[in-house]
C-alpha atoms as a PDB file:
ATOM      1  CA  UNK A   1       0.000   0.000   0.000  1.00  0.00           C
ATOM      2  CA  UNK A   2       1.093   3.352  -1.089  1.00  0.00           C
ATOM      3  CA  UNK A   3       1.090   6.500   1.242  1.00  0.00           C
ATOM      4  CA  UNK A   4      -2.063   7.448  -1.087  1.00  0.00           C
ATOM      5  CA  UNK A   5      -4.211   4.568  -0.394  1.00  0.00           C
ATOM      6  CA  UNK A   6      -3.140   4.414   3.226  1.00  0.00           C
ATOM      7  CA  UNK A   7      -4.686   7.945   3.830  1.00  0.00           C
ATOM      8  CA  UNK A   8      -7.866   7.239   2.175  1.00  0.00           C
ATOM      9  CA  UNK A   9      -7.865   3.771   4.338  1.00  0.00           C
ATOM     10  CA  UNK A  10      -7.417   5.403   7.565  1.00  0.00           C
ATOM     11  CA  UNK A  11     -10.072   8.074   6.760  1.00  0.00           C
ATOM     12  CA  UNK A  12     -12.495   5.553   5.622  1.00  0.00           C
ATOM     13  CA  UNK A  13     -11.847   4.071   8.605  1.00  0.00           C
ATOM     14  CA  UNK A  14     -12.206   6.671  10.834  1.00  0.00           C
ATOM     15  CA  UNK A  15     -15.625   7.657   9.556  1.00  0.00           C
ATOM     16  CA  UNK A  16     -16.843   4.384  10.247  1.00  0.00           C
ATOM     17  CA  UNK A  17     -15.701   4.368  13.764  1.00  0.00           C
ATOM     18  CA  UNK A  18     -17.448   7.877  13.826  1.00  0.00           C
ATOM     19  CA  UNK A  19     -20.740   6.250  12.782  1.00  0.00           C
ATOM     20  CA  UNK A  20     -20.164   3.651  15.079  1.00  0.00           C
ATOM     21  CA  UNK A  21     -19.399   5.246  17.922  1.00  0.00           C
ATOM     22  CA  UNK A  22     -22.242   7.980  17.792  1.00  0.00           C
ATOM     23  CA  UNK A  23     -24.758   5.033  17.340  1.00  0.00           C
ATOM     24  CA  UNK A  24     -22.786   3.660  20.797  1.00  0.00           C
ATOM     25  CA  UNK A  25     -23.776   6.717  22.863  1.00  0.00           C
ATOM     26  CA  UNK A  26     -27.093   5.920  22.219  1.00  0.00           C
ATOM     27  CA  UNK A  27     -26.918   2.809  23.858  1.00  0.00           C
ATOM     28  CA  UNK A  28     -24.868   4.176  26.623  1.00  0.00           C
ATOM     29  CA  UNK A  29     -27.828   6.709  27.356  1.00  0.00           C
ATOM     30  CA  UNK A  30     -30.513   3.797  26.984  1.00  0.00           C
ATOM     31  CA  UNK A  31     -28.287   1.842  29.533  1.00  0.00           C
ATOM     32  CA  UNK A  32     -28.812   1.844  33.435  1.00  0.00           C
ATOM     33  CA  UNK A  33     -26.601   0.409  36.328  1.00  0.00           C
ATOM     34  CA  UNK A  34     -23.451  -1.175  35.625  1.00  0.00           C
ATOM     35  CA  UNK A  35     -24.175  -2.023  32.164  1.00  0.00           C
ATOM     36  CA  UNK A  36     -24.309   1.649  31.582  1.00  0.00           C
ATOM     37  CA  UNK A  37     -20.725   2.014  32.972  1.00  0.00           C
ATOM     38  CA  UNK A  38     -19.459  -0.708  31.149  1.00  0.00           C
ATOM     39  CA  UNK A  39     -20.670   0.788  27.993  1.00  0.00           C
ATOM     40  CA  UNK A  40     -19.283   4.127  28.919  1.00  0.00           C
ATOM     41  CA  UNK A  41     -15.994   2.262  29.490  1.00  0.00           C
ATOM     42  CA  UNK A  42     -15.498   0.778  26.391  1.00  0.00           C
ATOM     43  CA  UNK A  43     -16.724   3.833  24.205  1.00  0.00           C
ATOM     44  CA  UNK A  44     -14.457   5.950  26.083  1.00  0.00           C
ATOM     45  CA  UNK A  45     -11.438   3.475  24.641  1.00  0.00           C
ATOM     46  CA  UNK A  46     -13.236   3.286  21.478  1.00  0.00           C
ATOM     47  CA  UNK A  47     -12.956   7.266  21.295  1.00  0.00           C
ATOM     48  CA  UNK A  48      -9.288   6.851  22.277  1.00  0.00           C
ATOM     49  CA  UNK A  49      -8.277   4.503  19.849  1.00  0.00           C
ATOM     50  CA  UNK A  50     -10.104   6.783  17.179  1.00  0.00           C
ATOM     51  CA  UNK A  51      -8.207   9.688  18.625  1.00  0.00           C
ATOM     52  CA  UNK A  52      -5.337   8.109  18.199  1.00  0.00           C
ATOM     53  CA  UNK A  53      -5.844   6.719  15.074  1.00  0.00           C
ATOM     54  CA  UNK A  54      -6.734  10.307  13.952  1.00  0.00           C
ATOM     55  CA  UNK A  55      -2.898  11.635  14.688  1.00  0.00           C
ATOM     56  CA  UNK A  56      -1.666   9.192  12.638  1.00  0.00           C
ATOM     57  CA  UNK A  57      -3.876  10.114  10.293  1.00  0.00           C
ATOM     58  CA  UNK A  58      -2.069  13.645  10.589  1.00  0.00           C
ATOM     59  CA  UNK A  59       1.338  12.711  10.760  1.00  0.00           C
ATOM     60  CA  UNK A  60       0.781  10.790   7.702  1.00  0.00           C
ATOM     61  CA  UNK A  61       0.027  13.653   5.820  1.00  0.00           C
ATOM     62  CA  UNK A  62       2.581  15.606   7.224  1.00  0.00           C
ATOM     63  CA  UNK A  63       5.443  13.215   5.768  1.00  0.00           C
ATOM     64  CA  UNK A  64       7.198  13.215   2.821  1.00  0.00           C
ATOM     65  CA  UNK A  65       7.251  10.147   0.657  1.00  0.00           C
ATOM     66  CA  UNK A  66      11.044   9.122   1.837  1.00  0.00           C
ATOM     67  CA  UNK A  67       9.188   9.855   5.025  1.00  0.00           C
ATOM     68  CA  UNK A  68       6.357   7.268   4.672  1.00  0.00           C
ATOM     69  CA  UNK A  69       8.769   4.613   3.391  1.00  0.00           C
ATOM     70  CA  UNK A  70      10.673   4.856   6.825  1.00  0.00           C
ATOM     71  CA  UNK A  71       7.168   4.508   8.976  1.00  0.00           C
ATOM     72  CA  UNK A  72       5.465   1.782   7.031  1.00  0.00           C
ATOM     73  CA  UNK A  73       6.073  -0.764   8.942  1.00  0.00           C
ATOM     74  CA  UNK A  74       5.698   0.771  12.406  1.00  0.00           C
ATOM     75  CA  UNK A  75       2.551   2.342  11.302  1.00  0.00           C
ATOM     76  CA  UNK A  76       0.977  -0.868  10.093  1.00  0.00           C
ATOM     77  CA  UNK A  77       1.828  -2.383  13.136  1.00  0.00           C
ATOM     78  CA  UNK A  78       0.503   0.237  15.286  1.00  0.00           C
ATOM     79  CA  UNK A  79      -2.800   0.769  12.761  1.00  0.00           C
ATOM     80  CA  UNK A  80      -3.618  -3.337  12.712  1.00  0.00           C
ATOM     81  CA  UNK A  81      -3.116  -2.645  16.957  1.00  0.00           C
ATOM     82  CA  UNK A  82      -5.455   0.190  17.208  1.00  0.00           C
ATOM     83  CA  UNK A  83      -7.815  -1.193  15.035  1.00  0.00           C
ATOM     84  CA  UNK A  84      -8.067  -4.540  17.386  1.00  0.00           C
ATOM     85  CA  UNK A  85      -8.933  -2.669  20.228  1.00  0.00           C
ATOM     86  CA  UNK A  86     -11.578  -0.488  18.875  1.00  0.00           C
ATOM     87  CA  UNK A  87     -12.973  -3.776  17.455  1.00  0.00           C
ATOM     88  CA  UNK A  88     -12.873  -5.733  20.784  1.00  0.00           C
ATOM     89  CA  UNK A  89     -14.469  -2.364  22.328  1.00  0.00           C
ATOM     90  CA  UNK A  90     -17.662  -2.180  20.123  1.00  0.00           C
ATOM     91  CA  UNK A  91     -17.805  -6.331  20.497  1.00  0.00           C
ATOM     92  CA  UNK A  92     -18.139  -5.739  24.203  1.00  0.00           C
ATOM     93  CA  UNK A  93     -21.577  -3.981  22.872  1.00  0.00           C
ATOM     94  CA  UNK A  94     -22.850  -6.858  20.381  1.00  0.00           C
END
């Protein structure tokens, strides 16, 4: 993958953990007792892994081509980990 197609992966994937998390706080809100702070719980690391999915998002941008070639391999592995825990966050909810 190409610096290209990894910024329009990473923003397609961040707008689906945008639609997935607003349809979360729903549920949070519909919640009551300790399933309501477990819910809170895991969309508050769902927001954080989105967060920080979001700088690297930005620091992708920000680099140079040369650039990109030296953090391709860090950022997959650190994309592929982010992307686990939001997942096993909004599974907590299904």
């Amino acid at each position: 993958m190409d610096r290209k197609e990894a910024i329009e992966a990473m923003k397609d994937r961040l707008d689906r953990w945008d639609a997935q998390i607003d349809a979360l706080v729903k549920k949070v809100d519909e919640a009551s007792g300790d399933a309501k702070r477990q819910r809170r719980e895991a969309l508050e690391a769902m927001r954080e892994q989105r967060d920080k999915a979001e700088d690297q998002l930005h620091r992708l941008r920000e680099a140079s081509e040369e650039g990109w070639r030296d953090m391709q391999a860090g950022f997959t592995e650190a994309w592929t980990a982010m992307k686990s825990s939001f997942d096993r966050a909004w599974n907590r909810f299904s």
